[in-house]
Protein backbone atom coordinates (compact mmCIF):
# COMPACT_ATOMS: atom_id res chain seq x y z
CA UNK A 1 12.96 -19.55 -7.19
CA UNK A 2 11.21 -17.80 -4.46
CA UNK A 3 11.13 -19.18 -0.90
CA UNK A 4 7.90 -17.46 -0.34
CA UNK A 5 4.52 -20.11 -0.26
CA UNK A 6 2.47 -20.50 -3.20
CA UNK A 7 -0.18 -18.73 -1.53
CA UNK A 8 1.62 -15.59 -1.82
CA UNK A 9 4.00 -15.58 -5.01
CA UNK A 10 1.08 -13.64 -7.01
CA UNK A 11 0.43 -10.80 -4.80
CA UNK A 12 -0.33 -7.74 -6.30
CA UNK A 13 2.84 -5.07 -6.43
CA UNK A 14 1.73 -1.56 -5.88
CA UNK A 15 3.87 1.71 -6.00
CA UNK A 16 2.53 4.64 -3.17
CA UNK A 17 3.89 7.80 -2.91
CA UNK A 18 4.01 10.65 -1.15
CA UNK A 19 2.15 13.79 -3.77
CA UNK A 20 2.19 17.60 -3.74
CA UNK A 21 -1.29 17.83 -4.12
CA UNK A 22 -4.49 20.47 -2.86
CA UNK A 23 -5.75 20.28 0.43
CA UNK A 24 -9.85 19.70 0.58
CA UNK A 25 -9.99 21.87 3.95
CA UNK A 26 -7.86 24.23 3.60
CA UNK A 27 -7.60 24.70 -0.60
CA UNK A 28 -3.63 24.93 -0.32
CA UNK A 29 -0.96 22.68 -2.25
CA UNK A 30 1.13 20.99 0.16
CA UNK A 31 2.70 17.58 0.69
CA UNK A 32 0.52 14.50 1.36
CA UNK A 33 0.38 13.30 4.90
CA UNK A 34 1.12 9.95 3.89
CA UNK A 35 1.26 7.86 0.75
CA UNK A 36 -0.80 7.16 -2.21
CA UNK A 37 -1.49 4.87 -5.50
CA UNK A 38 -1.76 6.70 -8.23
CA UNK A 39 -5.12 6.15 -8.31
CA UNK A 40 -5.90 6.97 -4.77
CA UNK A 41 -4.10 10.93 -5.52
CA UNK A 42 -5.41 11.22 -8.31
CA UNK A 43 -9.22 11.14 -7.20
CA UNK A 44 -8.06 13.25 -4.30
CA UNK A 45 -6.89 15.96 -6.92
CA UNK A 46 -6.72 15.17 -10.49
CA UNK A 47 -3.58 17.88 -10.46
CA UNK A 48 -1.65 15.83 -8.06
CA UNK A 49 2.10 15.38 -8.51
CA UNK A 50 4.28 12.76 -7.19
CA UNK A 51 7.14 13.88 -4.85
CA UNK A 52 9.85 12.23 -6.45
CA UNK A 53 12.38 9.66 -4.77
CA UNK A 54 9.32 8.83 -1.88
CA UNK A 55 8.30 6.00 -3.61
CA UNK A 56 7.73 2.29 -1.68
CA UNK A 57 6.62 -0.45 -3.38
CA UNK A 58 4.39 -3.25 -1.64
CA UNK A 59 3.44 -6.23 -2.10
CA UNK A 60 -0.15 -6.54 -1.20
CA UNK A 61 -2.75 -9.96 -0.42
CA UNK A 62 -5.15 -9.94 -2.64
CA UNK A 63 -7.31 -12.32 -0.78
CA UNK A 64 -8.18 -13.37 2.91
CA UNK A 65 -5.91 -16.52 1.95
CA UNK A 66 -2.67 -14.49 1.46
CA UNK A 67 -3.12 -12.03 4.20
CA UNK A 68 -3.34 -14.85 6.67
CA UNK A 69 -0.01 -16.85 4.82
CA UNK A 70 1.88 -13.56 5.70
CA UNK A 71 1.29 -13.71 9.59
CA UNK A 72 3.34 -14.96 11.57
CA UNK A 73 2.59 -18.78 12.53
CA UNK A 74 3.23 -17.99 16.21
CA UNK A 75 0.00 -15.52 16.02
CA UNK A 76 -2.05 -18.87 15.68
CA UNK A 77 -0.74 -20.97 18.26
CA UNK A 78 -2.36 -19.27 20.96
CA UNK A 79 -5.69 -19.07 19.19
CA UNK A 80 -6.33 -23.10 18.41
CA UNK A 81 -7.15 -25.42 21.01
C-alpha cells in the first residue's frame, strides 16, 4: 500500500529523455539541451534518437487537485488567514 494521498496515487508516469536529435537553428545533430517525451522529440524531429541510460521517469499531476496535494503543507500556512 502506498502512503501517498488518494489524490495522487493515479498520476500519470512519464519517461523523458535526453535525444540526439537536429537542431532547428543551426540544422546540426547534437544532444538535446534537456529532456523529452517521446512525443515531445519526436515532433521536434521525427529522426530523433534517445540517448540511452538518460532516462527519468516522473510522476506527473494530472489535475490542479494533485499538483496542489504534492506541495508542501507549510507553503499554505502563510497564505490563509
Amino acid at each position: 500500500m502506498s502512503d501517498r494521498p488518494a489524490i495522487i496515487q493515479n498520476m500519470k508516469t512519464n519517461e523523458f529523455w535526453f535525444w540526439t536529435m537536429r537542431s532547428e537553428t543551426t540544422g546540426k545533430v547534437r544532444r538535446s539541451p534537456c529532456r523529452f517525451t517521446d512525443d515531445e522529440a519526436l515532433s521536434l524531429d521525427p529522426e530523433a534518437v534517445r540517448v540511452p541510460g538518460t532516462c527519468e521517469v516522473i510522476d506527473c499531476p494530472t489535475s490542479p487537485d494533485e499538483y496542489e496535494a504534492m506541495l508542501p503543507s507549510s507553503i499554505f500556512k502563510n497564505c490563509k488567514s
